[in-house]
PDB file of N, CA and C in Angstrom:
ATOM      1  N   UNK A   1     105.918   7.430  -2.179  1.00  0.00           N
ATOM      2  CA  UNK A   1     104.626   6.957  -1.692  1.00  0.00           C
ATOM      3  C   UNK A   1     104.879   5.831  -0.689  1.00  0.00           C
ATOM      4  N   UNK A   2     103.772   5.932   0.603  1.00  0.00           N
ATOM      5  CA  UNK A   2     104.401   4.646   1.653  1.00  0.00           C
ATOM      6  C   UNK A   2     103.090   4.071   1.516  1.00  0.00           C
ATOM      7  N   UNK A   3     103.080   2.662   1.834  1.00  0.00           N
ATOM      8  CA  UNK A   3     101.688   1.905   2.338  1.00  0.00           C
ATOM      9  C   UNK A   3     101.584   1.774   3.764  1.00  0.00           C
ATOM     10  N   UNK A   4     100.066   2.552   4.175  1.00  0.00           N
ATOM     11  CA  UNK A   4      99.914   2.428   5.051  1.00  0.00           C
ATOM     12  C   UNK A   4      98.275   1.570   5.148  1.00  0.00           C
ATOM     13  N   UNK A   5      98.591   0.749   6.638  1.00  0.00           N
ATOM     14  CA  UNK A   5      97.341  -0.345   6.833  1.00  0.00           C
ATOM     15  C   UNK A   5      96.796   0.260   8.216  1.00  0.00           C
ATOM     16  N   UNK A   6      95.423   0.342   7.693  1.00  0.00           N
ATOM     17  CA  UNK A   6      94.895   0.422   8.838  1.00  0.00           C
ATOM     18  C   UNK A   6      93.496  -0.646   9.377  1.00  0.00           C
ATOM     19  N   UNK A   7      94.234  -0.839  10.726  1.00  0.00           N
ATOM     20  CA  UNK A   7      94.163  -2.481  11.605  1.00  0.00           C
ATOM     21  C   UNK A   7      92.663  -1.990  12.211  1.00  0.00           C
ATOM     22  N   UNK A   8      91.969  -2.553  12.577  1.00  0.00           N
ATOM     23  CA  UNK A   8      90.761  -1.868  13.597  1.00  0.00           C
ATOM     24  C   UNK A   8      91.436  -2.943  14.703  1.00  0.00           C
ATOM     25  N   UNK A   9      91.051  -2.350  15.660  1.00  0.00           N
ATOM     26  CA  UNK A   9      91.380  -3.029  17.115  1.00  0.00           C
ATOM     27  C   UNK A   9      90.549  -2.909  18.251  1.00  0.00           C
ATOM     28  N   UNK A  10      89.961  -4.037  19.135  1.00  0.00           N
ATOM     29  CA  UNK A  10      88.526  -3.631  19.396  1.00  0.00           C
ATOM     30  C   UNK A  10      89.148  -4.912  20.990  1.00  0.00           C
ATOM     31  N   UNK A  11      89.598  -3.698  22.119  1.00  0.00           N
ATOM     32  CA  UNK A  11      90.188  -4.072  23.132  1.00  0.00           C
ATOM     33  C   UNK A  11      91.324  -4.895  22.248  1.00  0.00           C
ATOM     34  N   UNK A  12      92.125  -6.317  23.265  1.00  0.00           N
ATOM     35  CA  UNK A  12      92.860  -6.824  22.769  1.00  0.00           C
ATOM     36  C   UNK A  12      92.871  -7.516  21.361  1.00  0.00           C
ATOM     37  N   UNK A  13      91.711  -7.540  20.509  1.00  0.00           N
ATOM     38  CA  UNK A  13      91.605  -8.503  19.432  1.00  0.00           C
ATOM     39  C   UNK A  13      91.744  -7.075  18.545  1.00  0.00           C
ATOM     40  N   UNK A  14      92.414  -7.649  17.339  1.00  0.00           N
ATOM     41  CA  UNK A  14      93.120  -6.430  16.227  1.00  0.00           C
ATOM     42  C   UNK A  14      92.373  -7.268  14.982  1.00  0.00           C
ATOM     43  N   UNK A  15      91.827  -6.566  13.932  1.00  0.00           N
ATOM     44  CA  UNK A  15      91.260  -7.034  12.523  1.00  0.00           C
ATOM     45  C   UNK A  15      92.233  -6.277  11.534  1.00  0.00           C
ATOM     46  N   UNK A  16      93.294  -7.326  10.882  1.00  0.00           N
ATOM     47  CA  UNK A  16      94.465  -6.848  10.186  1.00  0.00           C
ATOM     48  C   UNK A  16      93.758  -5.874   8.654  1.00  0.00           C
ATOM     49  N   UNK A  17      94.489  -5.439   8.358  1.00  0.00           N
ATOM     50  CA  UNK A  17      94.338  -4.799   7.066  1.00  0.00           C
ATOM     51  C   UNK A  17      95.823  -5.364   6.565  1.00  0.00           C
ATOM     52  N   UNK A  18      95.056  -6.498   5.522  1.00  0.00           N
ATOM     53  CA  UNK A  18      95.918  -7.240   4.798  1.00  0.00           C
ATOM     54  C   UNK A  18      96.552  -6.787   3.643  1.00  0.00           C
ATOM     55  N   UNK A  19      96.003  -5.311   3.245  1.00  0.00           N
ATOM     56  CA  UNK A  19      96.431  -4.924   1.488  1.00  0.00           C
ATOM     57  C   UNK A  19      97.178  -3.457   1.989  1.00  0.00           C
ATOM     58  N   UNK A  20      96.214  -2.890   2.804  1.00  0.00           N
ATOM     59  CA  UNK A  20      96.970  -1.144   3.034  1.00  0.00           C
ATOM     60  C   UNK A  20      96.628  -0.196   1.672  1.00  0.00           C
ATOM     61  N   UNK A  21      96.717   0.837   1.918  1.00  0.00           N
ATOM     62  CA  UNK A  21      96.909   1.840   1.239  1.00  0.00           C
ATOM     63  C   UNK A  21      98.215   2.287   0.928  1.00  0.00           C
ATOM     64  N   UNK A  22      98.632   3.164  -0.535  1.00  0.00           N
ATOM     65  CA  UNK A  22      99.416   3.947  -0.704  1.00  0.00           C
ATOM     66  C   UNK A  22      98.895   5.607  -0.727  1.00  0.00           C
ATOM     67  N   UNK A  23      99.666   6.170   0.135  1.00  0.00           N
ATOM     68  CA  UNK A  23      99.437   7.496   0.885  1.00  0.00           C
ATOM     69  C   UNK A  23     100.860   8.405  -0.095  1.00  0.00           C
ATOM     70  N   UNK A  24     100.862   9.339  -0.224  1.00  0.00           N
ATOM     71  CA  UNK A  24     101.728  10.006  -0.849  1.00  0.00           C
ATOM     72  C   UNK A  24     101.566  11.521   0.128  1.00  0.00           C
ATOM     73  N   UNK A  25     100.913  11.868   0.897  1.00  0.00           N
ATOM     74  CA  UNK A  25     100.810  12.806   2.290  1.00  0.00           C
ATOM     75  C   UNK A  25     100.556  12.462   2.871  1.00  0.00           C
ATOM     76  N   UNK A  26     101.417  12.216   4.467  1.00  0.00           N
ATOM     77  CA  UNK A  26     100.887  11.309   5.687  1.00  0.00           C
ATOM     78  C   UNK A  26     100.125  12.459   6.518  1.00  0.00           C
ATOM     79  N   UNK A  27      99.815  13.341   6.013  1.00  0.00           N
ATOM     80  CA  UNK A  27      99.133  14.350   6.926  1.00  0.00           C
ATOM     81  C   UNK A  27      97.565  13.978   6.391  1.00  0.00           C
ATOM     82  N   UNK A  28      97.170  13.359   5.710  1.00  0.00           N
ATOM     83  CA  UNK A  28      96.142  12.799   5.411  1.00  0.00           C
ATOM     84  C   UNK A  28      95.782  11.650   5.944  1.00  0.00           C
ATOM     85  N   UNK A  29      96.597  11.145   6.823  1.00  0.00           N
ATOM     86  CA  UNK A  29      95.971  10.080   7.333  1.00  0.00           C
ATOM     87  C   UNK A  29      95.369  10.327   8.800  1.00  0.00           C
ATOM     88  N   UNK A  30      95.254  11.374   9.258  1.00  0.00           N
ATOM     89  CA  UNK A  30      94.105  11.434  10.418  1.00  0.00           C
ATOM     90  C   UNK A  30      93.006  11.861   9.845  1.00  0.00           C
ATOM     91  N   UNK A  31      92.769  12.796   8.311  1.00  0.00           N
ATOM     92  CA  UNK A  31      91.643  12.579   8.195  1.00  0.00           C
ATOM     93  C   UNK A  31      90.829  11.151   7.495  1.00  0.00           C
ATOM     94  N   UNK A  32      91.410  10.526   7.029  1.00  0.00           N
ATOM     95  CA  UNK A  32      91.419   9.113   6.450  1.00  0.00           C
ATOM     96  C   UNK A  32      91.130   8.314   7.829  1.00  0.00           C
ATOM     97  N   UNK A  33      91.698   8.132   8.870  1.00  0.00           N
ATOM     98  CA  UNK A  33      91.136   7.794  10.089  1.00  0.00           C
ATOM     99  C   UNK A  33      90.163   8.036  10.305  1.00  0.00           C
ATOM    100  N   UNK A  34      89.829   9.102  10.496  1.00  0.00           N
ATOM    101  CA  UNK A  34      88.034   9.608  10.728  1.00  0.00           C
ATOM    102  C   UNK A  34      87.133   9.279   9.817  1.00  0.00           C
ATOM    103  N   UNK A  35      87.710   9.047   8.707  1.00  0.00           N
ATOM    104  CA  UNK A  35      86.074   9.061   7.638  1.00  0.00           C
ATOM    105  C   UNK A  35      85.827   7.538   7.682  1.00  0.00           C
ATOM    106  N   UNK A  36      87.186   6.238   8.206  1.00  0.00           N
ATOM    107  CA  UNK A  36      87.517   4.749   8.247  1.00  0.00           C
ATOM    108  C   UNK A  36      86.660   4.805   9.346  1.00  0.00           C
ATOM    109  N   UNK A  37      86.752   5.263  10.875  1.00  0.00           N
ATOM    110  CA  UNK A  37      85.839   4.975  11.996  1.00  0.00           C
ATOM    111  C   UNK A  37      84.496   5.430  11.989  1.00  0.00           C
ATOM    112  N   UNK A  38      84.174   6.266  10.897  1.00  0.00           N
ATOM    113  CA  UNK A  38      83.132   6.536  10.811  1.00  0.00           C
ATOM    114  C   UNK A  38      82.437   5.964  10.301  1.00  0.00           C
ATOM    115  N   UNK A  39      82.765   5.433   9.215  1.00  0.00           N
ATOM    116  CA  UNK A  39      81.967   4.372   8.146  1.00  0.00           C
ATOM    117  C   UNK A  39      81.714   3.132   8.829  1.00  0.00           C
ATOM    118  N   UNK A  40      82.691   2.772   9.846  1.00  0.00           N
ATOM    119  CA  UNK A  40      82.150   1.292  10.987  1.00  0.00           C
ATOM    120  C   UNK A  40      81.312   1.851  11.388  1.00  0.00           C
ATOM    121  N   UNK A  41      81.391   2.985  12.318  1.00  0.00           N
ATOM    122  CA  UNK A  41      80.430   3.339  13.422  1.00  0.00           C
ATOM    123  C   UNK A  41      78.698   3.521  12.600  1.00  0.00           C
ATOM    124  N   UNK A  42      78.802   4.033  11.155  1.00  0.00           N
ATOM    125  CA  UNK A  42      77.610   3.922  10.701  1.00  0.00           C
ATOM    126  C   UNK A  42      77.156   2.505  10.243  1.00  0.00           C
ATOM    127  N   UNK A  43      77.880   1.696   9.833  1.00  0.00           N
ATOM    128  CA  UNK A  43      77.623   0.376   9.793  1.00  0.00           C
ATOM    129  C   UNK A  43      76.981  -0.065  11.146  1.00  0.00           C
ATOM    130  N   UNK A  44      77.416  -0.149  11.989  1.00  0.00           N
ATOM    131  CA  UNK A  44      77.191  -0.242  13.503  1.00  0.00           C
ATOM    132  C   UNK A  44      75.987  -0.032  13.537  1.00  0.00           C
ATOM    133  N   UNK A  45      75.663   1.579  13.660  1.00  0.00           N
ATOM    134  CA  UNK A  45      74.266   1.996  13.825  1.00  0.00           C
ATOM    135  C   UNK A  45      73.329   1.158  13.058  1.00  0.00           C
ATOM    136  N   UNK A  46      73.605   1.185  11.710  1.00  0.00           N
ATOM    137  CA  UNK A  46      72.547   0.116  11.312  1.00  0.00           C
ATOM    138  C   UNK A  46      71.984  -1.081  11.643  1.00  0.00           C
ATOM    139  N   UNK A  47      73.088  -1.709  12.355  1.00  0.00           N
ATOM    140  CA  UNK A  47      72.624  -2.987  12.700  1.00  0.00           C
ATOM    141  C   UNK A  47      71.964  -2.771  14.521  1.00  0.00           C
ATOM    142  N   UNK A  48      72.206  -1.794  14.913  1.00  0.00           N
ATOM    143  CA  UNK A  48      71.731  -1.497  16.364  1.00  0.00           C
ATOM    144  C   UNK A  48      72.298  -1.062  17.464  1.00  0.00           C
ATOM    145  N   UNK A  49      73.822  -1.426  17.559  1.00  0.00           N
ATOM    146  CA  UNK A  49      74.701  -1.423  18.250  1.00  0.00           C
ATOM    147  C   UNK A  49      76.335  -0.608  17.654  1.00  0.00           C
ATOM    148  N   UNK A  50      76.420  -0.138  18.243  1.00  0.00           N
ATOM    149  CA  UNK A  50      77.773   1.007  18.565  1.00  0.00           C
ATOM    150  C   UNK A  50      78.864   0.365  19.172  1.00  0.00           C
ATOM    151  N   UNK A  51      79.628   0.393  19.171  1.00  0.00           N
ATOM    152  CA  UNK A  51      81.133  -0.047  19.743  1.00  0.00           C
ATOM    153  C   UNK A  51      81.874   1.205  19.876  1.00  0.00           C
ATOM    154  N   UNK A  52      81.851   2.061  21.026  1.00  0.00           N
ATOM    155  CA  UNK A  52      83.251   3.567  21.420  1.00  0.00           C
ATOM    156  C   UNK A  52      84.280   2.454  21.604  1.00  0.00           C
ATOM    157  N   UNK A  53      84.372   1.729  22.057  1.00  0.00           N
ATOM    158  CA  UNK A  53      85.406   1.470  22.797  1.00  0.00           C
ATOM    159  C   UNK A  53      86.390   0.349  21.569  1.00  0.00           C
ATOM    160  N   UNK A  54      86.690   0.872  19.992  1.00  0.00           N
ATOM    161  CA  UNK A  54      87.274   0.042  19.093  1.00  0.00           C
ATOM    162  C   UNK A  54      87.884   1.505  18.642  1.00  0.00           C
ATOM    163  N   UNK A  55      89.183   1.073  17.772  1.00  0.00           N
ATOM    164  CA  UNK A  55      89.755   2.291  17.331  1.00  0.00           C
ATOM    165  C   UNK A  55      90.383   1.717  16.338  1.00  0.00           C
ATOM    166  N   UNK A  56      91.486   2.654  15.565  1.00  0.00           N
ATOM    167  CA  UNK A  56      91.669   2.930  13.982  1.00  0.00           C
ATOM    168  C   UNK A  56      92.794   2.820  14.470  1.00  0.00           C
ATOM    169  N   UNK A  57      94.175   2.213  14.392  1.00  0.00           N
ATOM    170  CA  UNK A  57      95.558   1.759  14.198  1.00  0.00           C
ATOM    171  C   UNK A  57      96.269   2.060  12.494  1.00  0.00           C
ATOM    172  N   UNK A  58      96.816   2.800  12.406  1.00  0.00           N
ATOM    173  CA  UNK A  58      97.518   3.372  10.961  1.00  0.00           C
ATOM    174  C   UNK A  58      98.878   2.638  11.075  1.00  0.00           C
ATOM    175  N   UNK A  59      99.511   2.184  10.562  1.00  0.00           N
ATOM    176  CA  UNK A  59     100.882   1.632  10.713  1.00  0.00           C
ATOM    177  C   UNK A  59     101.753   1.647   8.985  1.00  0.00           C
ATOM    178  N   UNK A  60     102.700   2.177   8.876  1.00  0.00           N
ATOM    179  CA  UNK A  60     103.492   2.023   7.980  1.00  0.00           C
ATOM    180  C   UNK A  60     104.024   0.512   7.595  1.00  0.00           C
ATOM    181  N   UNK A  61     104.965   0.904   6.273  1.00  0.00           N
ATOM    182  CA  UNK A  61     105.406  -0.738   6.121  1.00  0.00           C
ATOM    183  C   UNK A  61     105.738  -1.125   6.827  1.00  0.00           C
ATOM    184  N   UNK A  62     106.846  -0.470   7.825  1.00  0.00           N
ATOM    185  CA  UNK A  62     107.925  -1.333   9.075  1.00  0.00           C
ATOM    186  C   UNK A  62     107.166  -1.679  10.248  1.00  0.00           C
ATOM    187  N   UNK A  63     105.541  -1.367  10.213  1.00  0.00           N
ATOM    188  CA  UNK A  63     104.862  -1.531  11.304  1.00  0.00           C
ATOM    189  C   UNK A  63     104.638  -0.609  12.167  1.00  0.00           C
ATOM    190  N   UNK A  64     105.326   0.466  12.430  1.00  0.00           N
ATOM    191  CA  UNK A  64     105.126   1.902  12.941  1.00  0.00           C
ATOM    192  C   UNK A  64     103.905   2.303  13.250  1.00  0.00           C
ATOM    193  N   UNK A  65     103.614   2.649  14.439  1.00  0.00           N
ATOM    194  CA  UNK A  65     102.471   3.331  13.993  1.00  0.00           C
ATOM    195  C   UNK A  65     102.515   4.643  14.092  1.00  0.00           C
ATOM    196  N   UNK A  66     101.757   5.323  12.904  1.00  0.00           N
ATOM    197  CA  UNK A  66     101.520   5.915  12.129  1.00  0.00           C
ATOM    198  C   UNK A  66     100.296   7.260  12.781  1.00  0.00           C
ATOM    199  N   UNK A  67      99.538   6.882  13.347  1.00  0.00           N
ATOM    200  CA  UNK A  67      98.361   7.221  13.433  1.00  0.00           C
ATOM    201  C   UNK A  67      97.318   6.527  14.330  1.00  0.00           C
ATOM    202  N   UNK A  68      96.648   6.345  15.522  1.00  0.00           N
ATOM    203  CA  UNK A  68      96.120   6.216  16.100  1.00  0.00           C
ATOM    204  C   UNK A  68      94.502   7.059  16.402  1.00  0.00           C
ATOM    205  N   UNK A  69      93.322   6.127  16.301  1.00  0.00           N
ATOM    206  CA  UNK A  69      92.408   7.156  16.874  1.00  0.00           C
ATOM    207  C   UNK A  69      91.559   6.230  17.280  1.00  0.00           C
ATOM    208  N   UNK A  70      90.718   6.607  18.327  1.00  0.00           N
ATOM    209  CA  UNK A  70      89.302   6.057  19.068  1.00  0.00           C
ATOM    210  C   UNK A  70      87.758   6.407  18.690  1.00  0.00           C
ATOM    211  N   UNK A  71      87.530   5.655  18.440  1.00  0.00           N
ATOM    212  CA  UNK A  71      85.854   5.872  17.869  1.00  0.00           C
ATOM    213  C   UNK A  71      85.315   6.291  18.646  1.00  0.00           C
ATOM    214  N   UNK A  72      85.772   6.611  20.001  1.00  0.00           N
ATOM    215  CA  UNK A  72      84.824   7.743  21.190  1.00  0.00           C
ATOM    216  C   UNK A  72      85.577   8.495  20.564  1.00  0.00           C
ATOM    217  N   UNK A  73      86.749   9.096  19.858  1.00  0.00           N
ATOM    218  CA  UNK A  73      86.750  10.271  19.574  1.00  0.00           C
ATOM    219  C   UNK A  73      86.210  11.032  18.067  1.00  0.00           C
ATOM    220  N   UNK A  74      85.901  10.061  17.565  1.00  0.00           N
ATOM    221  CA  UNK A  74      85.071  10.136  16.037  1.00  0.00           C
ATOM    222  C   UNK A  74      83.947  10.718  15.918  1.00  0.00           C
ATOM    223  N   UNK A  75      83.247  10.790  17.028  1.00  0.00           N
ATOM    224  CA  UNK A  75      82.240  10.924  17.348  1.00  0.00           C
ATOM    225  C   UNK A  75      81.893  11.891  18.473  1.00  0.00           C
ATOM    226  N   UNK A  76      80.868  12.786  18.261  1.00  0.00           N
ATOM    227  CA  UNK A  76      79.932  13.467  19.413  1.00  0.00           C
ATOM    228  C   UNK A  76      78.654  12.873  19.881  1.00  0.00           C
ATOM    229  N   UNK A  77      78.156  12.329  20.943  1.00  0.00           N
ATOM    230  CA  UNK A  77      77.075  11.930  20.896  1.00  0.00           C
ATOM    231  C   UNK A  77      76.026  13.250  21.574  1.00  0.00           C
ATOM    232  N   UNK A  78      75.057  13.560  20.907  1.00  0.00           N
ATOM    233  CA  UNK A  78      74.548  14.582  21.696  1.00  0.00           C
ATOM    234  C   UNK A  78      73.072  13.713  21.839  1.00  0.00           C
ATOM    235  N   UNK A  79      72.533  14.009  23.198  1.00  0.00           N
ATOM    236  CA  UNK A  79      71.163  13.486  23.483  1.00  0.00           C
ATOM    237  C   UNK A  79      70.466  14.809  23.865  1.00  0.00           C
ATOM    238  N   UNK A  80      69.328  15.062  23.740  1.00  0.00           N
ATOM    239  CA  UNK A  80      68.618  15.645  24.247  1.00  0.00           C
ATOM    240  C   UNK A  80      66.823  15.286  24.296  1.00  0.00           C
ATOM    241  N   UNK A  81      66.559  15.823  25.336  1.00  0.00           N
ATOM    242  CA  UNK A  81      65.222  15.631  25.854  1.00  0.00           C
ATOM    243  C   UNK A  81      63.835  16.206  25.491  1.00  0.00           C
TER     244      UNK A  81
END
């Protein structure tokens, strides 16, 4: 089993994940990414405002990263008229 932390990073400023997870399939951590940016992005909505431009940083113990994703990619926005 490895611990993996995942950092949010929102342009240059990073919000550490001080505890991490233990993962025992790292092929689970892109979907674990998505359901992590999603749960901000609905937080977000609630309060009014959206942030695309913050993303999900996965990094192993040695700091590695692990996993990368963008909350423009978490997301579809569809509008219609």
């Amino acid at each position: 089993m490895v611990r993996y932390y995942f950092h949010l990073r929102d342009g240059g400023e990073r919000l550490l994940d001080p505890q991490g997870t233990d993962i025992d399939d790292p092929a689970q951590l892109e979907r674990m990414a998505l359901k992590e940016a999603r749960a901000v992005i609905s937080q977000e909505a609630l309060e009014g405002e959206i942030n695309l431009g913050q993303r999900i940083e996965i990094e192993d113990e040695a700091g590695n990263l692990a996993h990368s994703l963008s909350f423009a990619d978490a997301v579809r926005i569809i509008v219609t008229e």
